[in-house]
N, C-alpha and C. Protein backbone atom coordinates (compact mmCIF):
# COMPACT_ATOMS: atom_id res chain seq x y z
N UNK A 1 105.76 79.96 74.36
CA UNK A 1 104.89 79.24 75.27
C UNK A 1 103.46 79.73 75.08
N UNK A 2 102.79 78.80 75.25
CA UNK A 2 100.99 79.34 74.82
C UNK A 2 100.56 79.61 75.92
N UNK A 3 99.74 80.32 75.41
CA UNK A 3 98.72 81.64 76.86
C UNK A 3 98.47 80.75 77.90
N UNK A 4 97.74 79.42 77.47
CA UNK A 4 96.89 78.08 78.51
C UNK A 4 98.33 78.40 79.72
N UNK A 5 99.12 77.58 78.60
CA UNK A 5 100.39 77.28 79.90
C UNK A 5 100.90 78.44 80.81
N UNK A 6 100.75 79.36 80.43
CA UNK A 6 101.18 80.37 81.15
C UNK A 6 100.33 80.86 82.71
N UNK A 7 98.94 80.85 81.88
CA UNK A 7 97.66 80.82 83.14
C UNK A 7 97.96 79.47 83.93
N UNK A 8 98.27 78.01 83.68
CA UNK A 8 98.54 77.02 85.01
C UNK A 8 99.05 77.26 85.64
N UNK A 9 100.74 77.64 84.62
CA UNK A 9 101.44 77.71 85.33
C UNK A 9 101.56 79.12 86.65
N UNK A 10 100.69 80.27 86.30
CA UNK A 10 100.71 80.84 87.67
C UNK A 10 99.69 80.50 88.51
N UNK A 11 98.57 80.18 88.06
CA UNK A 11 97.75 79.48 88.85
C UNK A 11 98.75 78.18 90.07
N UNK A 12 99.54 77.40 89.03
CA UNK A 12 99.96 76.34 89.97
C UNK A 12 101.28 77.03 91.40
N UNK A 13 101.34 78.17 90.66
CA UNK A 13 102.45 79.04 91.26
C UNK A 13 101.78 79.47 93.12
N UNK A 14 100.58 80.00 91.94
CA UNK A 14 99.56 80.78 93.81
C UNK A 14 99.40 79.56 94.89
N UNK A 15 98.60 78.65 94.17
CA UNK A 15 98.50 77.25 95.03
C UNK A 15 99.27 76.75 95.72
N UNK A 16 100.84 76.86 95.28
CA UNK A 16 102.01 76.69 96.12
C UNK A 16 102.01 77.27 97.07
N UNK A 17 102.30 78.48 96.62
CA UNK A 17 102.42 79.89 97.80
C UNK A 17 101.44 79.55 98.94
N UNK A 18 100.25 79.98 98.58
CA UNK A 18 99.39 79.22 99.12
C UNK A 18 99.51 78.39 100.50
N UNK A 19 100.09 77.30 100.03
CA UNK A 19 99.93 76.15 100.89
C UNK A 19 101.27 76.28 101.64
N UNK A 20 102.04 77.71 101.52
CA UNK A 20 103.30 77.83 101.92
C UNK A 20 102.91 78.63 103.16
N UNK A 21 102.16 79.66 102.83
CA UNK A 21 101.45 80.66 103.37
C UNK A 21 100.41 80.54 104.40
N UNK A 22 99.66 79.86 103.75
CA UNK A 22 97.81 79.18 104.13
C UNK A 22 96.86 80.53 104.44
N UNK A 23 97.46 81.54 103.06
CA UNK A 23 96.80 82.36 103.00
C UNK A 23 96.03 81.80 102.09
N UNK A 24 94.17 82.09 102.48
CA UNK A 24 93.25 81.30 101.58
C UNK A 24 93.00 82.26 100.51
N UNK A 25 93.44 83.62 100.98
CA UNK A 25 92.64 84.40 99.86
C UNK A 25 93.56 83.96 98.32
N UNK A 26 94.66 83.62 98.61
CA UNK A 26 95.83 83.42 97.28
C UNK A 26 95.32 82.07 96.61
N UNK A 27 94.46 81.17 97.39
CA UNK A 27 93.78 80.32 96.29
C UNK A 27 92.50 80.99 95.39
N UNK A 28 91.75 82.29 95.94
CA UNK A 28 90.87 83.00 95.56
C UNK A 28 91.05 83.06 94.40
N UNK A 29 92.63 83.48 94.19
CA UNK A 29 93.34 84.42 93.16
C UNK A 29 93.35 83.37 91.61
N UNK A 30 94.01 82.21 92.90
CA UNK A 30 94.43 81.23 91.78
C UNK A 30 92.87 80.54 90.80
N UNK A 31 92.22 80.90 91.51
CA UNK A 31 90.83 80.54 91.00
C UNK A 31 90.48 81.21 90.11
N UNK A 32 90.71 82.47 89.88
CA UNK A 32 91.11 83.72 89.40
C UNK A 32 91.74 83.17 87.70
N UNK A 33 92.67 82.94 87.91
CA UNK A 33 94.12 82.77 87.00
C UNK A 33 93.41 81.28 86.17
N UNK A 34 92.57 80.28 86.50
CA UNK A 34 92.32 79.05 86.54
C UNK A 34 91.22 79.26 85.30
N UNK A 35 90.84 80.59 85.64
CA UNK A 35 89.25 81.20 84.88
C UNK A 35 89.74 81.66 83.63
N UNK A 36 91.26 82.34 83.84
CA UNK A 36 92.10 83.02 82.80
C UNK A 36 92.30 81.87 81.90
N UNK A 37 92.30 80.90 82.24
CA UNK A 37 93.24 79.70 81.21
C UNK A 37 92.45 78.75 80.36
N UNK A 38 91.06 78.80 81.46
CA UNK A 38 89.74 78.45 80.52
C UNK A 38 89.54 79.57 79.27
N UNK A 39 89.50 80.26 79.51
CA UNK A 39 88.88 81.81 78.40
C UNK A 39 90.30 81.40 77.44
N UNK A 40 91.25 81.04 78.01
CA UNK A 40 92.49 81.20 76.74
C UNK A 40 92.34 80.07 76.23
N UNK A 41 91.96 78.52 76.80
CA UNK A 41 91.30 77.18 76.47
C UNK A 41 90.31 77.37 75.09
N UNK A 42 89.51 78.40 75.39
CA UNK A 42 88.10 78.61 74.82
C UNK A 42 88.68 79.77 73.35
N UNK A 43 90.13 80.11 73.08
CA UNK A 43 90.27 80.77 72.60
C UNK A 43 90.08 82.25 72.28
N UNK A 44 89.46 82.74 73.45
CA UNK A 44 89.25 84.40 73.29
C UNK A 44 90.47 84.95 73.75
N UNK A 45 90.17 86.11 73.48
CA UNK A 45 91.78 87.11 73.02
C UNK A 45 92.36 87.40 74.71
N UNK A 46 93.34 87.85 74.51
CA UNK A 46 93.98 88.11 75.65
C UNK A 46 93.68 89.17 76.71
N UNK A 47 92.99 90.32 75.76
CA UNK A 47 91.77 91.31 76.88
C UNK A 47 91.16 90.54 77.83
N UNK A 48 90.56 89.57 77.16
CA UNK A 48 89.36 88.74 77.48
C UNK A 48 89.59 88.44 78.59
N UNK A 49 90.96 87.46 78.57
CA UNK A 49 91.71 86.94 79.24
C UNK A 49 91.77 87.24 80.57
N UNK A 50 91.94 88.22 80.51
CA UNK A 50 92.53 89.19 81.47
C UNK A 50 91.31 89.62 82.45
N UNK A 51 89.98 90.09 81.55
CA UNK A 51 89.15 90.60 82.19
C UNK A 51 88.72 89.30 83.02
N UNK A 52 88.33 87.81 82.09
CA UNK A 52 87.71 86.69 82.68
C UNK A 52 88.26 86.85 84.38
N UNK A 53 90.05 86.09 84.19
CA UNK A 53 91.00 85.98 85.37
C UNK A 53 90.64 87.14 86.33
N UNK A 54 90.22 88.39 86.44
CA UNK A 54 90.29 89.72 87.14
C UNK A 54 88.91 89.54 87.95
N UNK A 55 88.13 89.06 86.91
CA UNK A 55 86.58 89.27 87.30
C UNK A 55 86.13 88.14 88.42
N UNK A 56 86.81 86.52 88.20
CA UNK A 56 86.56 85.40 88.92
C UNK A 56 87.39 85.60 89.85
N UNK A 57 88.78 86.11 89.77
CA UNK A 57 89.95 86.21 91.22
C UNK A 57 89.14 87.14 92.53
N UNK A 58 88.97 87.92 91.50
CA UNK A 58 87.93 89.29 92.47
C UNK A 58 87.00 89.23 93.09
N UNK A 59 86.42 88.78 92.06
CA UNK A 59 84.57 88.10 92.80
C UNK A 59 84.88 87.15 93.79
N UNK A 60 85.61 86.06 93.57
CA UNK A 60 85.94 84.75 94.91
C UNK A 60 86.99 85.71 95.99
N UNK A 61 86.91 86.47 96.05
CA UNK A 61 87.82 87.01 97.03
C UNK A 61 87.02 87.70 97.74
N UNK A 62 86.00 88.83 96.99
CA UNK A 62 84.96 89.57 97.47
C UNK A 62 83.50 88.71 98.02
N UNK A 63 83.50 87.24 97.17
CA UNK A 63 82.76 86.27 98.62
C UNK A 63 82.76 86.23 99.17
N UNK A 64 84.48 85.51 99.55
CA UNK A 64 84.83 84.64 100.82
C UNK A 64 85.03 85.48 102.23
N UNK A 65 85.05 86.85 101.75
CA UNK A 65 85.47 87.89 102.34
C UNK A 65 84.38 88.01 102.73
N UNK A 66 83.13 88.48 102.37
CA UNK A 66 81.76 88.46 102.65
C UNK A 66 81.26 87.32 103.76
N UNK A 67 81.36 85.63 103.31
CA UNK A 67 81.03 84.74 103.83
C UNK A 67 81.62 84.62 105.36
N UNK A 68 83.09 85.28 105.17
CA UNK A 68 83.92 85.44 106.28
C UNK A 68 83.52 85.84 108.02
N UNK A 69 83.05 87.46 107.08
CA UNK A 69 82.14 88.26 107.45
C UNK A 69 81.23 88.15 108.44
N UNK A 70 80.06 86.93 107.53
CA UNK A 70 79.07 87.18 108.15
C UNK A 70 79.13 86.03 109.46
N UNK A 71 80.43 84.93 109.38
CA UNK A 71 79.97 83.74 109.94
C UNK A 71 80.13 84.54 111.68
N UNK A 72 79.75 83.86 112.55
CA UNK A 72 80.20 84.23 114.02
C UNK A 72 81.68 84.26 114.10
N UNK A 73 82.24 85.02 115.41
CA UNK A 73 83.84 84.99 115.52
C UNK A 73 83.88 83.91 116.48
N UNK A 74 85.01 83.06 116.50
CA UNK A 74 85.35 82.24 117.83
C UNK A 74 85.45 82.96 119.07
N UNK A 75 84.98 82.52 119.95
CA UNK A 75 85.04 83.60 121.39
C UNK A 75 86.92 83.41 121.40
N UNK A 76 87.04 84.56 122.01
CA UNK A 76 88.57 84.86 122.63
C UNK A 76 89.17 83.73 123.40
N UNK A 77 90.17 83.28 123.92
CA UNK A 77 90.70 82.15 124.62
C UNK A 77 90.41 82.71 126.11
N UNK A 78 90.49 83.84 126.21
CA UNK A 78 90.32 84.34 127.64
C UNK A 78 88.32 84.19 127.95
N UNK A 79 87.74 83.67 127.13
CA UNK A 79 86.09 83.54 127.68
C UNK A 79 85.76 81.73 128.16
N UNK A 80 87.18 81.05 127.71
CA UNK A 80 86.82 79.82 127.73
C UNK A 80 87.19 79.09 128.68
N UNK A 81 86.42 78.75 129.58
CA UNK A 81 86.74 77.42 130.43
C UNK A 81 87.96 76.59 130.96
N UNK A 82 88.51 76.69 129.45
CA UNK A 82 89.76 75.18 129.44
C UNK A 82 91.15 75.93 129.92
N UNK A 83 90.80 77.32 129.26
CA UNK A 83 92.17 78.17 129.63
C UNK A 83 91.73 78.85 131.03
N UNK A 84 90.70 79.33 131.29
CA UNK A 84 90.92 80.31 132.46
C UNK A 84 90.04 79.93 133.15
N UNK A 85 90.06 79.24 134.34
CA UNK A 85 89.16 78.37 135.64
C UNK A 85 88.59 79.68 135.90
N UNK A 86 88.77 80.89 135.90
CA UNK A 86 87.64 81.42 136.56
C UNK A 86 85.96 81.92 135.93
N UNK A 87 86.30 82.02 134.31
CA UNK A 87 84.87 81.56 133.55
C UNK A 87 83.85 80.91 134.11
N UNK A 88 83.07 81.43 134.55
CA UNK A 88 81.29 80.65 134.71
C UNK A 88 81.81 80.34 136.17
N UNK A 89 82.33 81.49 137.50
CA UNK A 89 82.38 81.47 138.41
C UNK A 89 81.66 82.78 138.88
N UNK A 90 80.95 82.15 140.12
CA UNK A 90 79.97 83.52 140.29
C UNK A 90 80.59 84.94 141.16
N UNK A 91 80.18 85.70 141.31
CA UNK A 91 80.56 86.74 142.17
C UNK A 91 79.54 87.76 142.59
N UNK A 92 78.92 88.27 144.00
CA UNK A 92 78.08 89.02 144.22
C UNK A 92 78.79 90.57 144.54
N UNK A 93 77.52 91.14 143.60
CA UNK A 93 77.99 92.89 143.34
C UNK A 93 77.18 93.77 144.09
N UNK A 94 77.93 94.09 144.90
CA UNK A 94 76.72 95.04 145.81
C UNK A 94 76.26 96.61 145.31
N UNK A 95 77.39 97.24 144.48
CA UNK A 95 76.93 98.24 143.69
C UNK A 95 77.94 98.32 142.39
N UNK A 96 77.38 99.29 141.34
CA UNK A 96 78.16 99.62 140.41
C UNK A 96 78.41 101.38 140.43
N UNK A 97 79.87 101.83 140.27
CA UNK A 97 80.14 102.87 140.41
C UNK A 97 79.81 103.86 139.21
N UNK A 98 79.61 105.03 139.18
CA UNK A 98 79.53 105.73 137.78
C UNK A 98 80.21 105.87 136.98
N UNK A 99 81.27 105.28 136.54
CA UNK A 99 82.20 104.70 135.58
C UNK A 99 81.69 103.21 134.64
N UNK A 100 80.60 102.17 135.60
CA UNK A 100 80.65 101.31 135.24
C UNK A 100 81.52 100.26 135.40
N UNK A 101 81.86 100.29 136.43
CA UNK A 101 82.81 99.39 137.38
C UNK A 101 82.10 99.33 138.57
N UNK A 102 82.46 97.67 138.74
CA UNK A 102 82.18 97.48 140.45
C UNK A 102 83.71 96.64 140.93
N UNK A 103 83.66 97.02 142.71
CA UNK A 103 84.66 96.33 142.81
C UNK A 103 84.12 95.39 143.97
N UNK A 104 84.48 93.78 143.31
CA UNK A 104 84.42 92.78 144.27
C UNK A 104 85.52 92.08 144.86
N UNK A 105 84.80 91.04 145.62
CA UNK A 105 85.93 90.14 146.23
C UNK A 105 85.66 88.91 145.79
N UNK A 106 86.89 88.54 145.66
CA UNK A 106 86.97 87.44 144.58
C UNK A 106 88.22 86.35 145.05
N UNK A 107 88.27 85.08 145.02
CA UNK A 107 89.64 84.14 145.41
C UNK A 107 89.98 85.16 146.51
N UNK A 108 89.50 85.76 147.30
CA UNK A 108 90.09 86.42 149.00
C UNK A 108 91.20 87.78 148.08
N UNK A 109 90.98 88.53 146.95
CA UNK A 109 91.52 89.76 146.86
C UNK A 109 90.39 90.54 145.95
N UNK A 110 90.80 91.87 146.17
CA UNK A 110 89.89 92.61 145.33
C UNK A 110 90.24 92.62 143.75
N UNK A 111 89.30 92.62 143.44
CA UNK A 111 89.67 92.74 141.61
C UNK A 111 87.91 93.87 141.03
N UNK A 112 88.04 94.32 139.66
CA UNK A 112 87.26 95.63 139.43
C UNK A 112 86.67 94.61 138.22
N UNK A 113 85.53 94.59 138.52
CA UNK A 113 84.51 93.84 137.54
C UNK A 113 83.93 94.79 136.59
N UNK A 114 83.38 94.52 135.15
CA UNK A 114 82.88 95.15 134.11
C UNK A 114 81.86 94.12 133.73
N UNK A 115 80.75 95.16 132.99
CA UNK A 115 79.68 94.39 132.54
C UNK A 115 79.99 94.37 130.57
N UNK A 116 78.86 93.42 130.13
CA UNK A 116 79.25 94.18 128.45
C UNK A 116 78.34 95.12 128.26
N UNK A 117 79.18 95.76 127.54
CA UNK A 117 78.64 97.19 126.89
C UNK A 117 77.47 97.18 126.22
N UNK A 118 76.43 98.17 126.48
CA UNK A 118 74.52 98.52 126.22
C UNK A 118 74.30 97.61 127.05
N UNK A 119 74.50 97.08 128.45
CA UNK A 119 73.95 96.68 129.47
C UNK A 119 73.43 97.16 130.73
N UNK A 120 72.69 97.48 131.21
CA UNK A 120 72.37 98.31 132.49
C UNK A 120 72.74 97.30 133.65
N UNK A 121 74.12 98.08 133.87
CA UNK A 121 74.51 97.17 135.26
C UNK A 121 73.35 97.08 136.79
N UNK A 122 73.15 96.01 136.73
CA UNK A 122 72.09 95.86 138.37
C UNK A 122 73.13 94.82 139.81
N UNK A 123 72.69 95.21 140.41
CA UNK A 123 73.79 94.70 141.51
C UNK A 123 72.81 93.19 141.86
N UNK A 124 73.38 92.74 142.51
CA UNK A 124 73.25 90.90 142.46
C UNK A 124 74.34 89.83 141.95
N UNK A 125 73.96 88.73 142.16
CA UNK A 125 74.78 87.90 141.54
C UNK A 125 75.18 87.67 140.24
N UNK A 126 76.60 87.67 140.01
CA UNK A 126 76.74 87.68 138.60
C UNK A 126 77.88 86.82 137.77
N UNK A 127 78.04 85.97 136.58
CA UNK A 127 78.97 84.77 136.49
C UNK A 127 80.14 85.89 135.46
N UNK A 128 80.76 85.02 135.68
CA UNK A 128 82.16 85.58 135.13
C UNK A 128 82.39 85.12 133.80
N UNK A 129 82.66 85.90 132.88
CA UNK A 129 82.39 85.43 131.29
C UNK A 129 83.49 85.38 130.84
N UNK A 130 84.44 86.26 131.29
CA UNK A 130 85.70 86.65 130.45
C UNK A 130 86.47 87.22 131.29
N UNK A 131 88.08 87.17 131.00
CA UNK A 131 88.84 88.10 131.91
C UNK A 131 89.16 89.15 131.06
N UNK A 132 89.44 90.47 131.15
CA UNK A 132 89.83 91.22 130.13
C UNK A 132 90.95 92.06 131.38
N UNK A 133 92.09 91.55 130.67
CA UNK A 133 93.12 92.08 131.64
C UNK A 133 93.33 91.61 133.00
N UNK A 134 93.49 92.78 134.15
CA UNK A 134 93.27 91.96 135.23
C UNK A 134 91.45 92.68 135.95
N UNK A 135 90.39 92.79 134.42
CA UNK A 135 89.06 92.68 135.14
C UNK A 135 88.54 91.98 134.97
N UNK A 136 87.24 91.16 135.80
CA UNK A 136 86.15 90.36 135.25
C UNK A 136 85.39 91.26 134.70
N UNK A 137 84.94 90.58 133.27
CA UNK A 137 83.91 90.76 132.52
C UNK A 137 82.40 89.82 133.30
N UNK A 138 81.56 90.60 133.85
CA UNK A 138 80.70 89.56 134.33
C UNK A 138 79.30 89.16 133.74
N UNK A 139 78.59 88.72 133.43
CA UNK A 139 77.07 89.38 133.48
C UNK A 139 75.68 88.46 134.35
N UNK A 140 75.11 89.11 134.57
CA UNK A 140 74.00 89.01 135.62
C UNK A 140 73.19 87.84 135.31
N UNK A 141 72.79 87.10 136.23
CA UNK A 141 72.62 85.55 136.35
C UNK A 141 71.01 85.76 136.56
């Protein structure tokens, strides 16, 4: 069997997996293997081969990984609206303790509110961003 066919055929192998998986980095790879079969297309030796496939699998992996990286994260399901009615509900804080906790009243029970972190908690009104556990995450309005 010739080198070409050998590079599709694992190339066509990852792509499967792949789409079995919907791990993206394994199309990286196959992109990889795709680069291998050109260079064996193009007739250079099987080092070559090898290095081409290693160098393009790697590099598109060490992108996407990068691009990944830099994009924003989706907020958590617990900051959003649709799942948890109490998001972007207000609550007034009359002090914060030296821990960085305050405790309010909230739906008629007590619950222990948190601010986000490098924030200088100030007492006042404040909306509810997130639940983290059973605390509000709040910050100051």
């Amino acid at each position: 069997m010739a080198d070409t066919t050998l590079w599709w055929l694992a190339a066509g192998i990852l792509v499967a997996v792949e789409l079995v998986t919907g791990t993206f980095y394994l199309l990286m790879l196959a992109l990889g293997l795709a680069a291998g079969a050109l260079a064996a297309h193009a007739g250079l030796g099987t080092a070559v081969q090898l290095v081409v496939a290693a160098g393009a699998g790697g590099g598109a992996v060490a992108l996407w990984y990068l691009v990944k990286r830099r994009r924003p994260q989706d907020p958590s399901a617990r900051a959003q609206r649709s799942v948890n009615l109490d998001v972007g509900e207000t609550v007034q804080i009359e002090s914060w303790g030296a821990d960085g906790s305050a405790s309010v009243k909230y739906r008629g029970a007590s619950w222990t509110a948190i601010h986000r972190p490098g924030v200088d908690p100030q007492p006042g009104t404040h909306r509810v961003i997130e639940l983290v556990g059973s605390r509000l995450l709040v910050e100051k309005i």
